[in-house]
PDB file of N, CA and C in Angstrom:
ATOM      1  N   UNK A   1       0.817  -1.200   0.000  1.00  0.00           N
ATOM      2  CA  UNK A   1       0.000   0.000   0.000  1.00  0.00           C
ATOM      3  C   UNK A   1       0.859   1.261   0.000  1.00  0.00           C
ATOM      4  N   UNK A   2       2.161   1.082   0.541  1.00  0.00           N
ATOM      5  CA  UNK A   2       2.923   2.220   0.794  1.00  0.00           C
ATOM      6  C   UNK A   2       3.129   2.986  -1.060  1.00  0.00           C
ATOM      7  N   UNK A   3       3.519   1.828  -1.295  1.00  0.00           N
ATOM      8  CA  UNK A   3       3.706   1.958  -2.989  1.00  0.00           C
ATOM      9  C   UNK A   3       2.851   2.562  -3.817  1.00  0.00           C
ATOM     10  N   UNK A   4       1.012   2.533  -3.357  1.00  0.00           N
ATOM     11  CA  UNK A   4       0.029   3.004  -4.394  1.00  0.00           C
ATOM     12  C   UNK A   4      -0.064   4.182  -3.203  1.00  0.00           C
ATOM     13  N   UNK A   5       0.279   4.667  -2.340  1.00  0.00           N
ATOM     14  CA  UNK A   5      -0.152   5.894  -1.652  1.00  0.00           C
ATOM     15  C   UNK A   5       1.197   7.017  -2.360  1.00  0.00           C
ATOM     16  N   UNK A   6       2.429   6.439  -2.334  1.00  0.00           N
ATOM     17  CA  UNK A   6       3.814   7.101  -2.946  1.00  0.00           C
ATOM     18  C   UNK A   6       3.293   7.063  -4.729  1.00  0.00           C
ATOM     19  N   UNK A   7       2.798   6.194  -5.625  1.00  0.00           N
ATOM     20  CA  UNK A   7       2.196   6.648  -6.640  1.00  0.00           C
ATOM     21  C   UNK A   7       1.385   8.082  -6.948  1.00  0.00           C
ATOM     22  N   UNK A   8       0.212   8.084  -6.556  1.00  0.00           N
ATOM     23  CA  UNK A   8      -1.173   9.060  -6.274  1.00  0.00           C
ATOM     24  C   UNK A   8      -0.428  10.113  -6.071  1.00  0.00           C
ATOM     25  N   UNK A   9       0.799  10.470  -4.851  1.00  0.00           N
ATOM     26  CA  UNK A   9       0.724  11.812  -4.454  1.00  0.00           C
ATOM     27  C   UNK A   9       2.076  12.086  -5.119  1.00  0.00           C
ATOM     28  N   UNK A  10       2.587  11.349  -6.002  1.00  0.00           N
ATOM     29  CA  UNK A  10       3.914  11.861  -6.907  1.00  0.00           C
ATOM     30  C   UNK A  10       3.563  12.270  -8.423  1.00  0.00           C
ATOM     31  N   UNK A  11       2.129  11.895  -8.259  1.00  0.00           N
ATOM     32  CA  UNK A  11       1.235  12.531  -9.453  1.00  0.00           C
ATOM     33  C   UNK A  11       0.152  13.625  -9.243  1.00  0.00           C
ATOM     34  N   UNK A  12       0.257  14.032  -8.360  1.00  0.00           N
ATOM     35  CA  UNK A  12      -0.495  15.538  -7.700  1.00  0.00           C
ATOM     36  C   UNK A  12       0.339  16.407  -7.437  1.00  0.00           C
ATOM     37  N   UNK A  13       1.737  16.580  -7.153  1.00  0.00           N
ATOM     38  CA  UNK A  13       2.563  17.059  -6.509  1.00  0.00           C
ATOM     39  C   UNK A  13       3.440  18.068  -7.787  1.00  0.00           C
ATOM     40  N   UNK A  14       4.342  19.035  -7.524  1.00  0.00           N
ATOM     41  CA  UNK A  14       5.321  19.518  -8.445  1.00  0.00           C
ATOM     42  C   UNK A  14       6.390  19.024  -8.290  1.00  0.00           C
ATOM     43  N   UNK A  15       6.653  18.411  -7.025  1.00  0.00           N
ATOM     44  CA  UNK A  15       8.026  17.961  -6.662  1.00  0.00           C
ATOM     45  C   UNK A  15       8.317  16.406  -6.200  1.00  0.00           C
ATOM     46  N   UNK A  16       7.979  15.470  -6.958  1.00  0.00           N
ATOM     47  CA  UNK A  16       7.845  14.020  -6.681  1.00  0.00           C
ATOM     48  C   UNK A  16       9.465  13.165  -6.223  1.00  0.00           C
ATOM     49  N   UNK A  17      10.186  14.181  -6.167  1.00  0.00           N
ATOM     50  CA  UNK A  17      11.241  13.570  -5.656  1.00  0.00           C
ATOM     51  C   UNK A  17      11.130  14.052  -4.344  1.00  0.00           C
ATOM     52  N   UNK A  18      10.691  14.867  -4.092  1.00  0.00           N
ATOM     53  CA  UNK A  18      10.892  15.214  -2.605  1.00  0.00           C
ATOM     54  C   UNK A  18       9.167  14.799  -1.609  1.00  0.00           C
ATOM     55  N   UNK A  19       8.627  13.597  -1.913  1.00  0.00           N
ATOM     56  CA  UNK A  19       7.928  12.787  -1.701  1.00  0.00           C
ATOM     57  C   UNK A  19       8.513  11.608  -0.882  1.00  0.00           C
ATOM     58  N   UNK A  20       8.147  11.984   0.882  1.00  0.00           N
ATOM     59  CA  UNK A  20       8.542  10.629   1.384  1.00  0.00           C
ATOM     60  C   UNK A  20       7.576  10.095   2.186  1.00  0.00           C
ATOM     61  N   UNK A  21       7.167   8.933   1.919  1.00  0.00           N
ATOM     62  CA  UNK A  21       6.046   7.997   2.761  1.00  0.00           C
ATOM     63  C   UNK A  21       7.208   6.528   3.518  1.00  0.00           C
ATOM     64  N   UNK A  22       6.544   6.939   4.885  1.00  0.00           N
ATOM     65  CA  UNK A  22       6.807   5.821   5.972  1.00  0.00           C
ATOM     66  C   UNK A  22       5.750   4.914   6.478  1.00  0.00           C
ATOM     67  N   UNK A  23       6.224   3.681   6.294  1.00  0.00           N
ATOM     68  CA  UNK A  23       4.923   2.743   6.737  1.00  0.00           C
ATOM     69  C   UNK A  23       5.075   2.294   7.621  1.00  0.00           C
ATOM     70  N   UNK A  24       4.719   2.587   9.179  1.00  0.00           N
ATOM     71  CA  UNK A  24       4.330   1.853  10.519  1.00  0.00           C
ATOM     72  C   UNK A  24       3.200   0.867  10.755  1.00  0.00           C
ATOM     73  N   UNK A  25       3.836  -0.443  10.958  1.00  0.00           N
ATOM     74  CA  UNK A  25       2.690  -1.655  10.506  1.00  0.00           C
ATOM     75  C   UNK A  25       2.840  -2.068  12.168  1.00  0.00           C
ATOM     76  N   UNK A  26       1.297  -1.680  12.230  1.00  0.00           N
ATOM     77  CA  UNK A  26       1.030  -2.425  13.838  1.00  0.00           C
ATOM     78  C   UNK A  26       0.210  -3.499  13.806  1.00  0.00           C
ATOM     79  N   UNK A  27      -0.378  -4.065  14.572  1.00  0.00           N
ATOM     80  CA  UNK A  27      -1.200  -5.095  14.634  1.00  0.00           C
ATOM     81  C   UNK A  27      -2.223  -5.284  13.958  1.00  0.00           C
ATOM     82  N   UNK A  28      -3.073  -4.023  14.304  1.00  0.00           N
ATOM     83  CA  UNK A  28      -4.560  -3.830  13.451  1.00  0.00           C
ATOM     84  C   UNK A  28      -4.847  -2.569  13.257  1.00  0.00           C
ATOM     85  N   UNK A  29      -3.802  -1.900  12.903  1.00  0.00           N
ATOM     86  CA  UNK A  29      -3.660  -0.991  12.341  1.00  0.00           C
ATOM     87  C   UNK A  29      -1.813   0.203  11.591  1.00  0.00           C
ATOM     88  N   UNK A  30      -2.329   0.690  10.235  1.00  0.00           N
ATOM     89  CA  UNK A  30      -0.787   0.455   9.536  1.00  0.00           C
ATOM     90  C   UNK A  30      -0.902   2.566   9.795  1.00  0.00           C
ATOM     91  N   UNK A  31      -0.411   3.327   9.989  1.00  0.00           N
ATOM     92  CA  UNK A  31       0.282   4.353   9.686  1.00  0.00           C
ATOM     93  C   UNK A  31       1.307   4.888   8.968  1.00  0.00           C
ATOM     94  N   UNK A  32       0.540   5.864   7.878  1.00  0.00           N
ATOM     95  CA  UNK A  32       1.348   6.161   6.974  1.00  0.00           C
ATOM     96  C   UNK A  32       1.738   7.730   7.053  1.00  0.00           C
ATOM     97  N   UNK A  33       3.447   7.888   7.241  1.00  0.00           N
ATOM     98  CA  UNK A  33       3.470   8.958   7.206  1.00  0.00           C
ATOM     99  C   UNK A  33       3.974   9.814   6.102  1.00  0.00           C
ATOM    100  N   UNK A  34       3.342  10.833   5.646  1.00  0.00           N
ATOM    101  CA  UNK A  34       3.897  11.313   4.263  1.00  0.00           C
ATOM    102  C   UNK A  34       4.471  12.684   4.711  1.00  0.00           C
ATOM    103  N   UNK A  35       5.682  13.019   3.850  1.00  0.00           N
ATOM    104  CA  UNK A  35       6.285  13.919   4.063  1.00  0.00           C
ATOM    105  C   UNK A  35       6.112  14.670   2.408  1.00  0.00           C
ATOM    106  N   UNK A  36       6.241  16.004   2.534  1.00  0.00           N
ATOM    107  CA  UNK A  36       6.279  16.109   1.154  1.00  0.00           C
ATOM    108  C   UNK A  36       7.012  17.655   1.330  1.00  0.00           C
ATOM    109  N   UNK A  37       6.898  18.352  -0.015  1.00  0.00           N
ATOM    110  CA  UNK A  37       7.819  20.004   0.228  1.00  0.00           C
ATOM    111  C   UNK A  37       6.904  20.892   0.536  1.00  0.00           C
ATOM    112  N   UNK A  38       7.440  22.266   1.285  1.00  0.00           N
ATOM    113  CA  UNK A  38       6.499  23.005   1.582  1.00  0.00           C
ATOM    114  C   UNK A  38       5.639  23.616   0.596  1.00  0.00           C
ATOM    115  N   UNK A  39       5.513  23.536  -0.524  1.00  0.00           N
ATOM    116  CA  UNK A  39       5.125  24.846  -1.719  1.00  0.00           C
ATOM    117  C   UNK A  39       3.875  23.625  -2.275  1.00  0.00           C
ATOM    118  N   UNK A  40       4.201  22.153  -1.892  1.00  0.00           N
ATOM    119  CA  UNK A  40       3.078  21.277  -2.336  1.00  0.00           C
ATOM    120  C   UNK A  40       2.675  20.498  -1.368  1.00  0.00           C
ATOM    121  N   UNK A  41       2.829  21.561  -0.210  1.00  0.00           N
ATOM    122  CA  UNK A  41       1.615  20.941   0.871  1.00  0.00           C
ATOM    123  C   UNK A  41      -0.179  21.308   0.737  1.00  0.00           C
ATOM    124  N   UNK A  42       0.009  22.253  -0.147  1.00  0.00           N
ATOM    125  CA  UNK A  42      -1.596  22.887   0.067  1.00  0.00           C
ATOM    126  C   UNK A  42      -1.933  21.854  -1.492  1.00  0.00           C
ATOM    127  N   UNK A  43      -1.461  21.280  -2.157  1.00  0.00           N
ATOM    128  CA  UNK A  43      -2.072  20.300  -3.293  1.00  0.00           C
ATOM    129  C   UNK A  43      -2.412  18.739  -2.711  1.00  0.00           C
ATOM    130  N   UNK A  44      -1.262  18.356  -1.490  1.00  0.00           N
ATOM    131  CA  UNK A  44      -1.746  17.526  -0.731  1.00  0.00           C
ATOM    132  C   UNK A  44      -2.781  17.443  -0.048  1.00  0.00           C
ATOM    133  N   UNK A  45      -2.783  18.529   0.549  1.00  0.00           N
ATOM    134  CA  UNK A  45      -4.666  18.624   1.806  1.00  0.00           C
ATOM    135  C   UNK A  45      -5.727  19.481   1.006  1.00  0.00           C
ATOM    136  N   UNK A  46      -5.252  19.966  -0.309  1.00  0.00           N
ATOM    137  CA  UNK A  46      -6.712  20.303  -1.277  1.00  0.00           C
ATOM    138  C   UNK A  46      -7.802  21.466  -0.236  1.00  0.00           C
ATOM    139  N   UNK A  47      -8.177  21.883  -1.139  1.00  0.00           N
ATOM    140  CA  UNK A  47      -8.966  23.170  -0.830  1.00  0.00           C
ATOM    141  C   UNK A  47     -10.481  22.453   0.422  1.00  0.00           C
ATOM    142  N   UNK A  48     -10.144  23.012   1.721  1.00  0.00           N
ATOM    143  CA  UNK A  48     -10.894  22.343   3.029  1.00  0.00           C
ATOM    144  C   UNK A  48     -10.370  21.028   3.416  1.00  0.00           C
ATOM    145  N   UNK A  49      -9.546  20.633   3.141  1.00  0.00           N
ATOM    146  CA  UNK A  49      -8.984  19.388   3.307  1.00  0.00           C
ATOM    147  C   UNK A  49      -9.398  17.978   2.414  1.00  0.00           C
ATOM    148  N   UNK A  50     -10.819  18.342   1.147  1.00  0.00           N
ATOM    149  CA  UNK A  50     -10.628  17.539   0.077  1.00  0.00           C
ATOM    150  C   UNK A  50     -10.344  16.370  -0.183  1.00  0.00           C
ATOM    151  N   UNK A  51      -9.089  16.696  -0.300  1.00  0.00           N
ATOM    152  CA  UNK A  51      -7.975  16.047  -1.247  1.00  0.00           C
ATOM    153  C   UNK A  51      -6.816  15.056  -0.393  1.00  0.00           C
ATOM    154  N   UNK A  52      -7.115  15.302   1.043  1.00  0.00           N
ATOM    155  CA  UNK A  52      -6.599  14.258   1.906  1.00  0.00           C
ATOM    156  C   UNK A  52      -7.562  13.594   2.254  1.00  0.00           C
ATOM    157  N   UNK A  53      -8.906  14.055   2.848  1.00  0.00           N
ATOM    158  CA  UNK A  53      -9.752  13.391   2.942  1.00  0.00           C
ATOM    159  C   UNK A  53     -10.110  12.026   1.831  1.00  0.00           C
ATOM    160  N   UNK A  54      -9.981  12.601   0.706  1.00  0.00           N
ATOM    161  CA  UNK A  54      -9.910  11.206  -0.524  1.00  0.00           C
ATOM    162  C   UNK A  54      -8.935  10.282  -0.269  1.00  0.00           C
ATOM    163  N   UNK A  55      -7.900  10.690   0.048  1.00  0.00           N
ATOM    164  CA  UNK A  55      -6.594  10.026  -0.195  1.00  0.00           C
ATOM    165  C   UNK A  55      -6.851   8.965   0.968  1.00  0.00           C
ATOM    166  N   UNK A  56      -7.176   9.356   2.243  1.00  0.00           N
ATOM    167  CA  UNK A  56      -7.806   8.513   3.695  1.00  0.00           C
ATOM    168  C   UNK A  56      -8.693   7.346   3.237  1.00  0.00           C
ATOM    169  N   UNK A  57     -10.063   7.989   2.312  1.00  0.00           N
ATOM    170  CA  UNK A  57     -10.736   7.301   2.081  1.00  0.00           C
ATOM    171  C   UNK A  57     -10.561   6.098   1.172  1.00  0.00           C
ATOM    172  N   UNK A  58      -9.240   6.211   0.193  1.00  0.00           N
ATOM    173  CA  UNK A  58      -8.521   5.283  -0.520  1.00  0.00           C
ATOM    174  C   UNK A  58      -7.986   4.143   0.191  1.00  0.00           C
ATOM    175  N   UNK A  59      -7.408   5.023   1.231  1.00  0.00           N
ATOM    176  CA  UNK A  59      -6.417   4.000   2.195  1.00  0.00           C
ATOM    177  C   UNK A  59      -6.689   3.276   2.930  1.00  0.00           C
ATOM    178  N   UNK A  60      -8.183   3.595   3.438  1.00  0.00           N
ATOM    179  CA  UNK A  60      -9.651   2.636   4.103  1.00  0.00           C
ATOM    180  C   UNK A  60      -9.384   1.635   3.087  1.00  0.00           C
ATOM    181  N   UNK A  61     -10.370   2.258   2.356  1.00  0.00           N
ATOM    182  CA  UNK A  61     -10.844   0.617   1.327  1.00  0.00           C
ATOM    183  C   UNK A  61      -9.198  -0.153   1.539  1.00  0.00           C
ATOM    184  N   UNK A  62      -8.611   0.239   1.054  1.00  0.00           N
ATOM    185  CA  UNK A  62      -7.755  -0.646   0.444  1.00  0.00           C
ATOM    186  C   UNK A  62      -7.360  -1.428   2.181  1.00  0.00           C
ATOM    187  N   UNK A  63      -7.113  -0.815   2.805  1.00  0.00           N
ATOM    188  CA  UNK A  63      -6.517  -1.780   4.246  1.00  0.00           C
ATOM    189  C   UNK A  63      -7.629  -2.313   4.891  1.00  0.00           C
ATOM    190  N   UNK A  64      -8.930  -2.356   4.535  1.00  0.00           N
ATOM    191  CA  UNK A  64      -9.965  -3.379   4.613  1.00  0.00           C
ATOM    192  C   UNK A  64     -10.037  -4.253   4.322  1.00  0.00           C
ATOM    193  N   UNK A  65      -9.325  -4.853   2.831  1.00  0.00           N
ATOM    194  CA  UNK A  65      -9.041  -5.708   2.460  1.00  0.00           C
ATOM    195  C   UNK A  65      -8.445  -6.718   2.991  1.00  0.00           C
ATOM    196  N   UNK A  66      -7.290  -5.945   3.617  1.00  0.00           N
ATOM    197  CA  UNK A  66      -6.816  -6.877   4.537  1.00  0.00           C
ATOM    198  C   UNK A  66      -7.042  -6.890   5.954  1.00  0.00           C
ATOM    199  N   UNK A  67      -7.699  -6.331   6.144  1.00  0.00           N
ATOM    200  CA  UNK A  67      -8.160  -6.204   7.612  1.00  0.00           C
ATOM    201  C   UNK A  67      -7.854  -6.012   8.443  1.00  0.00           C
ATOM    202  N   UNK A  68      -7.666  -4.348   8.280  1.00  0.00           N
ATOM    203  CA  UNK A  68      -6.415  -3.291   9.034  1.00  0.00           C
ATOM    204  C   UNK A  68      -7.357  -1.849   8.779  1.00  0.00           C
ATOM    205  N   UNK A  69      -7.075  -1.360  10.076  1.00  0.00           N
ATOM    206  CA  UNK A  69      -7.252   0.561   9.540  1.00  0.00           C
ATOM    207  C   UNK A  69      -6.231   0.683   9.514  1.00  0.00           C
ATOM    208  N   UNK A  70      -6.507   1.771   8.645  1.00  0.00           N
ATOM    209  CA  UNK A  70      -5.505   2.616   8.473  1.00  0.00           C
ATOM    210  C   UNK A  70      -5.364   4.181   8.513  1.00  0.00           C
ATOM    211  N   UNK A  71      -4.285   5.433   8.970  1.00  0.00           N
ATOM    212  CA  UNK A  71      -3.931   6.358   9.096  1.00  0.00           C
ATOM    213  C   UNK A  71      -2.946   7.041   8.263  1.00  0.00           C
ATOM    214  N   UNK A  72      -3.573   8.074   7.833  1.00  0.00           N
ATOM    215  CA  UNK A  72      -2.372   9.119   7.101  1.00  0.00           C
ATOM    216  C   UNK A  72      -2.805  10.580   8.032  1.00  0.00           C
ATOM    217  N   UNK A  73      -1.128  10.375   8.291  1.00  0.00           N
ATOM    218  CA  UNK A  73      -0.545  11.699   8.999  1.00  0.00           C
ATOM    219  C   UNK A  73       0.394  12.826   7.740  1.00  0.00           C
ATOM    220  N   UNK A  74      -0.105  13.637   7.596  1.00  0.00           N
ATOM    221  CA  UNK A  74       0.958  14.414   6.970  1.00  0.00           C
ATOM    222  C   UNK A  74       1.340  15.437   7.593  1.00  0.00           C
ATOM    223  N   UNK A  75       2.745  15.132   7.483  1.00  0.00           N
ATOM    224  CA  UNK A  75       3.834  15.948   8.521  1.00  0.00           C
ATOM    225  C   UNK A  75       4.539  17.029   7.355  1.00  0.00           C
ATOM    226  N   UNK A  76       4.974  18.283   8.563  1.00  0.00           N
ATOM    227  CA  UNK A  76       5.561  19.356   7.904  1.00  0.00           C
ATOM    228  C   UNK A  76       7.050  18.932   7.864  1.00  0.00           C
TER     229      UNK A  76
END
């Protein structure tokens, strides 16, 4: 999952090299932390928060699958 969350936001972004996601895998539940540059933080959290909110809601489904929540933190 780390892989299709580092996809999505290296294709929204201006600066896809400076795109870093960390995956903390706990028991029954995985945390993902994304780091990204300051000038494409406001394309990450989208106008009212949007555009993270989707990205969350992606990361649901998909860690349902396996039968895990999941968390995205985006850090400055």
């Amino acid at each position: 999952m780390k892989e299709f969350l580092e996809f999505i936001i290296k294709h929204l972004v201006d600066n896809p090299d400076e795109v870093h996601v960390n995956e903390i895998d706990g028991e029954r539940t995985i945390v993902f932390e994304l780091r990204v540059s300051q000038e494409d933080m406001g394309k990450v959290i989208g106008r009212r928060g949007q555009t993270a909110k989707s990205l969350r809601t992606l990361l649901a489904a998909a860690s349902a699958k396996i039968g895990k929540r999941s968390v995205l933190e985006i850090l400055e």
